[in-house]
C-alpha atoms as a PDB file:
ATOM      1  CA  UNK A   1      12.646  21.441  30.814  1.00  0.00           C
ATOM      2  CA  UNK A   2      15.624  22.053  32.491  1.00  0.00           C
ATOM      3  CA  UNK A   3      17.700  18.897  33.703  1.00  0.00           C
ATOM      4  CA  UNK A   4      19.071  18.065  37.162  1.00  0.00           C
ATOM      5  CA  UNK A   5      23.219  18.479  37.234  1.00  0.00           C
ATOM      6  CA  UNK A   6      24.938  14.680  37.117  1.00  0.00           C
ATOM      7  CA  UNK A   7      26.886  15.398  40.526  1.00  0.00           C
ATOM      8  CA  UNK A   8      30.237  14.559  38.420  1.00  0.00           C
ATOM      9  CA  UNK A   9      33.763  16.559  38.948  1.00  0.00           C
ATOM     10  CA  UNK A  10      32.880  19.538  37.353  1.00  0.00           C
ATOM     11  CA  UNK A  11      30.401  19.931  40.370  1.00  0.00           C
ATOM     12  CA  UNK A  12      32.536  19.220  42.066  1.00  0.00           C
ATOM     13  CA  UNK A  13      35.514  21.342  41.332  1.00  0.00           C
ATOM     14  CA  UNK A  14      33.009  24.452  41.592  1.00  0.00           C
ATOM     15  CA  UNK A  15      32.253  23.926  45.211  1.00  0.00           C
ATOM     16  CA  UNK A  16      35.638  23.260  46.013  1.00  0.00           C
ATOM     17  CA  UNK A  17      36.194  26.708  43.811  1.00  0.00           C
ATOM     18  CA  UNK A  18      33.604  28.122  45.827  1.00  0.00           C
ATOM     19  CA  UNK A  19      35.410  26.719  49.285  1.00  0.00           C
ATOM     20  CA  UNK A  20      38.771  28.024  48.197  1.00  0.00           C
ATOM     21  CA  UNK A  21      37.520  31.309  47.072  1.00  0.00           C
ATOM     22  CA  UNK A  22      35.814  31.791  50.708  1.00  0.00           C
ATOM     23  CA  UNK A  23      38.439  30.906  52.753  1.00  0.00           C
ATOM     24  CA  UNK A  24      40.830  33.551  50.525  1.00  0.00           C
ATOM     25  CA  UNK A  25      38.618  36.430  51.061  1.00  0.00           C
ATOM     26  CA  UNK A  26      38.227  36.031  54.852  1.00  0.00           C
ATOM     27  CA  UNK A  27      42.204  35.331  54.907  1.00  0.00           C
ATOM     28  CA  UNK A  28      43.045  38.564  53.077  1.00  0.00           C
ATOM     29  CA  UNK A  29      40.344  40.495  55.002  1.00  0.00           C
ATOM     30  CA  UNK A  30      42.021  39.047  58.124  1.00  0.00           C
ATOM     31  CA  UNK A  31      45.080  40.512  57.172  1.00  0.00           C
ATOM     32  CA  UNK A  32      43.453  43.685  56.889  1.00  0.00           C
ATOM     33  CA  UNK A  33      42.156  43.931  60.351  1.00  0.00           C
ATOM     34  CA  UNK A  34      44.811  42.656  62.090  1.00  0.00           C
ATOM     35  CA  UNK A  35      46.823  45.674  61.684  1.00  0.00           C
ATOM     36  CA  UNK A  36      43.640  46.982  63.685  1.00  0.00           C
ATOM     37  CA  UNK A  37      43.895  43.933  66.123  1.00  0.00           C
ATOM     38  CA  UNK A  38      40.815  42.980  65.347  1.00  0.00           C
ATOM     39  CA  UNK A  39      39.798  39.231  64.467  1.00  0.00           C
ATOM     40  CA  UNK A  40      36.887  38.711  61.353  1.00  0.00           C
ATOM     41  CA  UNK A  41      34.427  37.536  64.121  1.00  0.00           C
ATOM     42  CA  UNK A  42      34.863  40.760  66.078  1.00  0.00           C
ATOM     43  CA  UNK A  43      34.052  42.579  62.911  1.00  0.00           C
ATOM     44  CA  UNK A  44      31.434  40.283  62.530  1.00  0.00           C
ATOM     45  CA  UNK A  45      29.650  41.338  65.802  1.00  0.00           C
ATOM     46  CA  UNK A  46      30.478  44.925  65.140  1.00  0.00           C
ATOM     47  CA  UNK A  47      28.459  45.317  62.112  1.00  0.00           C
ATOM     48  CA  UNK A  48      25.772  43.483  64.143  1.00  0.00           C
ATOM     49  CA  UNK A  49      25.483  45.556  66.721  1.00  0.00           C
ATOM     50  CA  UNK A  50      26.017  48.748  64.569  1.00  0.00           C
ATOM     51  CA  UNK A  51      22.989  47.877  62.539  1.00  0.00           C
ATOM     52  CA  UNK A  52      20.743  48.026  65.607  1.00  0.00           C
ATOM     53  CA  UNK A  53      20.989  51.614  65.484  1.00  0.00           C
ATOM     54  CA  UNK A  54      21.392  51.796  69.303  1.00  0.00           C
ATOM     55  CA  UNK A  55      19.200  48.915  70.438  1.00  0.00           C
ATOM     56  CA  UNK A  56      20.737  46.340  72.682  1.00  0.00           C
ATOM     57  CA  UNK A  57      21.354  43.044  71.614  1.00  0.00           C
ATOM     58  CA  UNK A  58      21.449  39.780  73.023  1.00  0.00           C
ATOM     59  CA  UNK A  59      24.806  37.296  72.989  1.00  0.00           C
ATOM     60  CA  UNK A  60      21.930  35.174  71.455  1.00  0.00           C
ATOM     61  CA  UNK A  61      20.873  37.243  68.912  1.00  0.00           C
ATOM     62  CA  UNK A  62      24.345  37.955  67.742  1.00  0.00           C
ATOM     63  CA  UNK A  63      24.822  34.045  67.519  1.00  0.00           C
ATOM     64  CA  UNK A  64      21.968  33.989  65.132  1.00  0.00           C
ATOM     65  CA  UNK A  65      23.373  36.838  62.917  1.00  0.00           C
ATOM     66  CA  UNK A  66      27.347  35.219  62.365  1.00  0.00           C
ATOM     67  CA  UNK A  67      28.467  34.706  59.541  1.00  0.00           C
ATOM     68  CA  UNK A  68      30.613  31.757  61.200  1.00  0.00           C
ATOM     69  CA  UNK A  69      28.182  30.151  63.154  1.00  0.00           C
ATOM     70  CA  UNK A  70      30.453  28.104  65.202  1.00  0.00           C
ATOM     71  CA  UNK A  71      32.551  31.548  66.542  1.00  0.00           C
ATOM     72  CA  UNK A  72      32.542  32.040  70.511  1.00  0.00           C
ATOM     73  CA  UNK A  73      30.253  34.838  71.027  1.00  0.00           C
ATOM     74  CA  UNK A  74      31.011  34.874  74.408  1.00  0.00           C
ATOM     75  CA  UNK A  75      34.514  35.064  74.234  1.00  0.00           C
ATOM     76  CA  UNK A  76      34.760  37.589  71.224  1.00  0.00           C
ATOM     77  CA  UNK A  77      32.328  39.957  73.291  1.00  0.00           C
ATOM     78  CA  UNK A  78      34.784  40.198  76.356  1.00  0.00           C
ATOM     79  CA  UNK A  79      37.696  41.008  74.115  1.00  0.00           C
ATOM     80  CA  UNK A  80      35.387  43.791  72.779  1.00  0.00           C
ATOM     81  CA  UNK A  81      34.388  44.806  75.777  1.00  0.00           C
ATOM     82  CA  UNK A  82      38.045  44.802  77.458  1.00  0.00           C
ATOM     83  CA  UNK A  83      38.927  46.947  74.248  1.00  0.00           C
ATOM     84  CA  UNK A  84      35.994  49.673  75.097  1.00  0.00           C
ATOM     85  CA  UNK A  85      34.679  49.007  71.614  1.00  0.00           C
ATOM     86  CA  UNK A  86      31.183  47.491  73.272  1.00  0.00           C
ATOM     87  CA  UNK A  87      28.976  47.382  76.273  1.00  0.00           C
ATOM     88  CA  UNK A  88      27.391  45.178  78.359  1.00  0.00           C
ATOM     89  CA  UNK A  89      24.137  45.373  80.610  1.00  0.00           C
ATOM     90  CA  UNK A  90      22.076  43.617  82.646  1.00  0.00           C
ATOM     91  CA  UNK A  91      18.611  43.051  81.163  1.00  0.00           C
ATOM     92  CA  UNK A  92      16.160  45.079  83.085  1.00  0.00           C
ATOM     93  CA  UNK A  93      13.753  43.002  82.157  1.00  0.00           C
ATOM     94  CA  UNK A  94      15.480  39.786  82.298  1.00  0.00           C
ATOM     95  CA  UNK A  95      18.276  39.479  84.813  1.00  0.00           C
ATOM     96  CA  UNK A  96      19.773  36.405  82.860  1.00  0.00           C
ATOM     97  CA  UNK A  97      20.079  38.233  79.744  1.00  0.00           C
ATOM     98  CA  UNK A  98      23.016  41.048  78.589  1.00  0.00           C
ATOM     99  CA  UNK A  99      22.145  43.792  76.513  1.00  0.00           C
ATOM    100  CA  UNK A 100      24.873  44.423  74.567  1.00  0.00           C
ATOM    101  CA  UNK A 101      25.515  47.737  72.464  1.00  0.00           C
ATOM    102  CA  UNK A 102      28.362  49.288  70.138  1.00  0.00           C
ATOM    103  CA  UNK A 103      30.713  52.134  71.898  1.00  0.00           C
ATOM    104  CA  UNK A 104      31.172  55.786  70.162  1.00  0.00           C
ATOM    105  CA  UNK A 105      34.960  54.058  70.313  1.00  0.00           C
ATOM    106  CA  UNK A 106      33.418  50.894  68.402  1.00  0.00           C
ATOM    107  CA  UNK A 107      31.692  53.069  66.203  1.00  0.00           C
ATOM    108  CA  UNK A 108      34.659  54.927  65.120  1.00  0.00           C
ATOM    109  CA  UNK A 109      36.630  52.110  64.373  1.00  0.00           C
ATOM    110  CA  UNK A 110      34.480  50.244  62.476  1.00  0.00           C
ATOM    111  CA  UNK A 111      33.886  53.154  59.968  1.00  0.00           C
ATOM    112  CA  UNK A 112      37.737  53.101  59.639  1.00  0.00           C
ATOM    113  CA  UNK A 113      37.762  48.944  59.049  1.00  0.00           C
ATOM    114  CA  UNK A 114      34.729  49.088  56.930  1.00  0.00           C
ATOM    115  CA  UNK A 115      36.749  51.409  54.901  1.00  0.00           C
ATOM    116  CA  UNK A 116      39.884  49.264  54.656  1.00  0.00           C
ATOM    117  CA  UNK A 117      37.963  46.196  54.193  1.00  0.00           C
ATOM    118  CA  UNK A 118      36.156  48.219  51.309  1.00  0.00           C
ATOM    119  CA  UNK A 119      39.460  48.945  49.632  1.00  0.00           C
ATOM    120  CA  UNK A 120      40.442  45.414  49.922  1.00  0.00           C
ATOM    121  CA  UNK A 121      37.287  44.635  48.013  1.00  0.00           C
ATOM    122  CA  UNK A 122      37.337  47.448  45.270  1.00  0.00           C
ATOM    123  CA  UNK A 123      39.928  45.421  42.714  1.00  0.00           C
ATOM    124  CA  UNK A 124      37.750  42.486  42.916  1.00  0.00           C
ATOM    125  CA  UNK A 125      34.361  44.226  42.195  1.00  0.00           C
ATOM    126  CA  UNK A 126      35.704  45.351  38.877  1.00  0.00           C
ATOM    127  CA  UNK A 127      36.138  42.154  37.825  1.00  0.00           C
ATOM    128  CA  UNK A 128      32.526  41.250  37.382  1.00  0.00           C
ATOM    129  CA  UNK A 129      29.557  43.254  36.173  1.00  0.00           C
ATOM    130  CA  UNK A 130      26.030  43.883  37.808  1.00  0.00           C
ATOM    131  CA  UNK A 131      24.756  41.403  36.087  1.00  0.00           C
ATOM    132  CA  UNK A 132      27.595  38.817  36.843  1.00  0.00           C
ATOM    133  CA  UNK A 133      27.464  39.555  40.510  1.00  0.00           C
ATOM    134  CA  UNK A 134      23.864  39.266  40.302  1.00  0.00           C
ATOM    135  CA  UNK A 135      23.588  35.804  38.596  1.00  0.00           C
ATOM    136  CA  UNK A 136      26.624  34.606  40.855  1.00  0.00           C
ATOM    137  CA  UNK A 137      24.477  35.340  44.155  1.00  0.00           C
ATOM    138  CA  UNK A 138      21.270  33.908  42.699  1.00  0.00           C
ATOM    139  CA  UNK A 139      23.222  30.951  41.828  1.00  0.00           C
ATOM    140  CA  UNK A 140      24.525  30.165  45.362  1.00  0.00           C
ATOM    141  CA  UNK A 141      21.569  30.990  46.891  1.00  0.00           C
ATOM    142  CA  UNK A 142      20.318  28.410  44.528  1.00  0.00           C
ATOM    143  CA  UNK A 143      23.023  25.989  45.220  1.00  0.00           C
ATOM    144  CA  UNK A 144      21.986  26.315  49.168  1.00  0.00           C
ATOM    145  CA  UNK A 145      18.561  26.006  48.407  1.00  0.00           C
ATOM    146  CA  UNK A 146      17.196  28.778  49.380  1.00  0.00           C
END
């Protein structure tokens, strides 16, 4: 029978592992997009809308799908938008609602920062092997609960 972990330092030196490790990646993948002057968030809600395949979305529904939860949607979509990267549409169906959709411009870019982001990650994934990388997700999706 497997035992419950005594919530002593070594727990707590891997969440704070875990923490530091986070906040690294989305520093060094920051670095990487700003020489595309784009933020993580508005990378974020790139890859959002590009995996509608064309169907609008709703500020809402991008809310739901960050990865930082606490971003302003709002505010990251008018940069987008002011950067012709995304568009923006009143709801035929609902006048208080925006669809919002991915440019050809958005499109384009965000192959190019997938690519750079994707080089940014290639040292690291050598590091571990498929079986590493899949214990180490089962294992925080344990940790969260899920």
């Amino acid at each position: 029978m497997l035992s419950k972990i005594n919530m002593g330092k070594g727990y707590y030196l891997a969440i704070e592992q875990i923490i530091r490790t986070g906040h690294w990646i989305t520093d060094q993948v920051s670095v990487v997009l700003k020489k595309f002057d784009i933020t993580e968030p508005q990378f974020n809600v790139l890859r959002i809308l590009k995996g509608q395949n064309g169907s609008p979305v709703t500020v809402q529904d991008i809310q739901i799908k960050m990865v930082q939860k606490s971003s302003n949607v709002s505010r990251i979509i008018d940069k987008l938008f002011t950067k012709s990267l995304i568009t923006r549409e009143e709801c035929p169906s609902n006048r208080r609602k925006v669809d919002i959709r991915i440019t050809q411009k958005g499109e384009k870019l965000l192959k190019e920062l997938n690519k750079e982001v994707e080089n940014f990650h290639q040292p690291m994934s050598k590091n571990l092997t498929e079986t590493e990388v899949e214990t180490l997700k089962e294992l925080i999706i344990k940790l969260k609960g899920n």
